[in-house]
Protein backbone atom coordinates (compact mmCIF):
# COMPACT_ATOMS: atom_id res chain seq x y z
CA UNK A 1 122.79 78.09 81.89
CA UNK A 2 121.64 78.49 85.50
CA UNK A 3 122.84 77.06 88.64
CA UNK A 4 119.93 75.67 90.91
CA UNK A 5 121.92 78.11 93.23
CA UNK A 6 121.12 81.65 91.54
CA UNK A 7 117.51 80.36 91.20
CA UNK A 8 117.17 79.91 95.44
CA UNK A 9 115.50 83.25 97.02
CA UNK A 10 117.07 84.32 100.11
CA UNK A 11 115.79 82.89 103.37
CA UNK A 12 114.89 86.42 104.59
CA UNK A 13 112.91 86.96 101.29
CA UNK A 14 110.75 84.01 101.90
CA UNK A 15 110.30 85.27 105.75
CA UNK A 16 109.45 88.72 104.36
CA UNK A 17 106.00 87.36 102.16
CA UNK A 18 105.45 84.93 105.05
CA UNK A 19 105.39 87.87 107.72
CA UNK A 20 103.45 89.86 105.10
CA UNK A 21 100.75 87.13 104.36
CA UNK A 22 100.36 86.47 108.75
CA UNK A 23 99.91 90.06 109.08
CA UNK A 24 97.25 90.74 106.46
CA UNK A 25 95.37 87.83 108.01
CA UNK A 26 96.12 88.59 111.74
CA UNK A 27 93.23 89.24 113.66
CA UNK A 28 92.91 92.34 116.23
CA UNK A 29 93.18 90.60 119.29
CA UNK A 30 96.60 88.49 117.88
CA UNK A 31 97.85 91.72 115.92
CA UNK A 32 100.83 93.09 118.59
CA UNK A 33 101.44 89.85 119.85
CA UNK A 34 102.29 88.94 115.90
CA UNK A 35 103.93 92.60 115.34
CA UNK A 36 106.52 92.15 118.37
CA UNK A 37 106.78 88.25 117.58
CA UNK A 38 107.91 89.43 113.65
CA UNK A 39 110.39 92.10 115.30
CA UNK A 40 111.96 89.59 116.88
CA UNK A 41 113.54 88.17 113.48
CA UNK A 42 116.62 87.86 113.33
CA UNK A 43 117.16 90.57 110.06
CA UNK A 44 116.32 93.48 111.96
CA UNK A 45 115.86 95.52 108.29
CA UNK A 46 113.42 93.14 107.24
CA UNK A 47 111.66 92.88 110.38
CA UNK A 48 110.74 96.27 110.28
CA UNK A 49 110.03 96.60 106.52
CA UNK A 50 107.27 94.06 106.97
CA UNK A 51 106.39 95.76 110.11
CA UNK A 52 106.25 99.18 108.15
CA UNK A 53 104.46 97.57 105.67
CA UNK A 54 101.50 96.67 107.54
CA UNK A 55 101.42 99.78 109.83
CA UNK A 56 101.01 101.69 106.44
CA UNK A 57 98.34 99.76 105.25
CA UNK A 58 96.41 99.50 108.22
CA UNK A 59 97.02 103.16 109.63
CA UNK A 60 95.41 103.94 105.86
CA UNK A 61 92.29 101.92 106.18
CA UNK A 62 91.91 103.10 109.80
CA UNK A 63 92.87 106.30 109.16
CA UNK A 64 89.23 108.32 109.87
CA UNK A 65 87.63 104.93 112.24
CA UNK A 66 87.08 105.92 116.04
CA UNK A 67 89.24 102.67 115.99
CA UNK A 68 92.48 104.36 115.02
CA UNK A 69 93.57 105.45 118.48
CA UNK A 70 93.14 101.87 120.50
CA UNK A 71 95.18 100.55 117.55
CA UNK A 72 97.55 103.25 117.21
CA UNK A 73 97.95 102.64 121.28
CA UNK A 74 98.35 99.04 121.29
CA UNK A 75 100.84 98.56 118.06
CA UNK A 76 102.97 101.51 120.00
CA UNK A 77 103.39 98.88 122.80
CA UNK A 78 104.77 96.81 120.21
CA UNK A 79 107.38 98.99 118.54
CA UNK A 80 108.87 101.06 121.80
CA UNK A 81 112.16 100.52 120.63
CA UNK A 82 112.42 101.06 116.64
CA UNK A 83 112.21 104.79 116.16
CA UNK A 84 111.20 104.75 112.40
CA UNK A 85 108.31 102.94 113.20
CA UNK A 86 107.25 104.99 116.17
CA UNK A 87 108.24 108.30 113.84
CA UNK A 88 105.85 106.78 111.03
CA UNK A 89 102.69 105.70 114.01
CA UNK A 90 103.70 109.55 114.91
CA UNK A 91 102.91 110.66 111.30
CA UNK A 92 99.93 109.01 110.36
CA UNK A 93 98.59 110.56 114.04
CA UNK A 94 99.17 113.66 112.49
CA UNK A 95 97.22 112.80 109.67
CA UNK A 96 94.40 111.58 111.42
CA UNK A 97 94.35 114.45 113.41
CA UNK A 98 94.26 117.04 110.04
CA UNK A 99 91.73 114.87 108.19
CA UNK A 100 89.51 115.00 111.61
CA UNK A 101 89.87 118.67 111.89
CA UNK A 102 90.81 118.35 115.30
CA UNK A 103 93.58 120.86 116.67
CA UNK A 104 97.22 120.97 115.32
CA UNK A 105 100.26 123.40 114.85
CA UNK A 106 101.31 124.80 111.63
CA UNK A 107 104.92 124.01 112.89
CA UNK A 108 103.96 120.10 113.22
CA UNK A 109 103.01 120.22 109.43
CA UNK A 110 105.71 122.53 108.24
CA UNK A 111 108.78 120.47 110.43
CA UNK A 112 107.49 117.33 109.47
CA UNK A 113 108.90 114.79 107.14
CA UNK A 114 108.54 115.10 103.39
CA UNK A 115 107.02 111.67 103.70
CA UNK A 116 104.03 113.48 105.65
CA UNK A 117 104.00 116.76 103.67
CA UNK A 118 103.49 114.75 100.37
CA UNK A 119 101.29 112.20 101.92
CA UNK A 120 99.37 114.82 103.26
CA UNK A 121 99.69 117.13 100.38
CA UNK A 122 97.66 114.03 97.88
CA UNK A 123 95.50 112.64 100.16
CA UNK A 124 91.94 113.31 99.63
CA UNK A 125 91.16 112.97 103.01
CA UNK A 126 93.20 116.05 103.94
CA UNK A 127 90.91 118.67 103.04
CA UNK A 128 91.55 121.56 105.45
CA UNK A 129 92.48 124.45 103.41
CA UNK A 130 94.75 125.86 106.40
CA UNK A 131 97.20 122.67 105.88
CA UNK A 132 96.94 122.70 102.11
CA UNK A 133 98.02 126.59 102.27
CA UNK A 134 100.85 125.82 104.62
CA UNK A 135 102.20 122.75 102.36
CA UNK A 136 101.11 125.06 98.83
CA UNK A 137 103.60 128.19 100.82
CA UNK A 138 105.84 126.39 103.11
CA UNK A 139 106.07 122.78 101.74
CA UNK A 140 109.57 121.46 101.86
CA UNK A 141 109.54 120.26 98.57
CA UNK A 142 108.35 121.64 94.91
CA UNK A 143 106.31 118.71 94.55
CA UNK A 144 104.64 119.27 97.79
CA UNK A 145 103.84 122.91 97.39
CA UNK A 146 102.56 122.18 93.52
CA UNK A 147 100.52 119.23 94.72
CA UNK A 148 99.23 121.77 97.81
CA UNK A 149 98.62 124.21 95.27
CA UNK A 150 96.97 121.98 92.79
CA UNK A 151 94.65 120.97 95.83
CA UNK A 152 93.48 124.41 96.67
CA UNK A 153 92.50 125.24 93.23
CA UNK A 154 90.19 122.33 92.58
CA UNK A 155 86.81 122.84 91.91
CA UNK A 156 85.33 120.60 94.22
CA UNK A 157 87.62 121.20 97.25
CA UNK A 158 85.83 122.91 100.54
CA UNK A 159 86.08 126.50 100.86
C-alpha cells in the first residue's frame, strides 16, 4: 500500500526538470539573464546542478565554434560567485584551448582536475599527442594514463 504522500516528488525535483527544460530552450540573448535568474533558487545545490548541467552541455557543443569565447565570457558574468562553476567554465577553456592547438602549459594539464584529465584523456577532439603523452606519463589516475595511452597507440590518431 502507498500513501499519496511517498508518491509526491520533491518541490526542488520538479524545479530541477523545469530549470533543465528553460535552459535547453533558452535562447542566446535570454541565456545569462535565465542562468543568474535559476541561481537565484532558493536550493543553492540544485541551482547549480542544473546550472552545471547546461554549462556541460553547451561548453560540449560549443566546444571548437569561434562562439565559445563570447559565451564562455558572458555565462562567467553570471556565475562570479559559485566557484565550481567558474572551476568547470575554467576547464572546458582548457579544453578548447588543447583541441585548438593554441598555447598551453604541461603544468595546467598535469595540476588539473581528474575531471579534465579524463575528459581530456577520451575526447576525440583532443588530439595533440603532447597532451595525450603528458596524461599517458603523468595522468593522475590509472584510468587516465591507460585511456592516454590507448589514444596514442591508435591507428588513426595524428602523428
Amino acid at each position: 500500500m502507498t500513501s499519496p504522500h511517498i508518491d509526491q516528488e520533491p518541490d526542488e525535483h520538479r524545479r530541477y526538470r523545469r530549470y533543465l527544460q528553460l535552459l535547453e530552450e533558452v535562447t542566446e540573448t535570454d541565456e545569462t539573464q535565465l542562468v543568474t535568474t535559476v541561481l537565484r533558487d532558493q536550493d543553492a545545490t540544485m541551482a547549480e546542478a542544473a546550472v552545471n548541467h547546461h554549462l556541460e552541455r553547451r561548453a560540449a557543443q560549443l566546444l571548437t565554434d569561434p562562439a565559445f569565447t563570447t559565451w564562455a565570457q558572458a555565462l562567467a558574468t553570471a556565475i562570479t560567485d559559485r566557484p565550481f562553476l567558474i572551476r568547470r567554465l575554467h576547464e572546458w577553456t582548457l579544453l578548447r584551448t588543447i583541441a585548438l592547438d593554441e598555447p598551453w602549459t604541461a603544468q595546467e594539464l598535469t595540476t588539473a582536475t581528474d575531471w579534465l584529465q579524463r575528459t581530456a584523456a577520451s575526447s576525440q577532439l583532443i588530439t595533440s599527442r603532447h597532451a595525450l603523452s603528458l596524461l599517458a606519463e603523468q595522468g593522475r589516475t590509472r584510468r587516465v594514463r591507460t585511456t592516454a595511452d590507448r589514444r596514442l597507440h591508435q591507428p588513426d590518431q595524428p602523428r
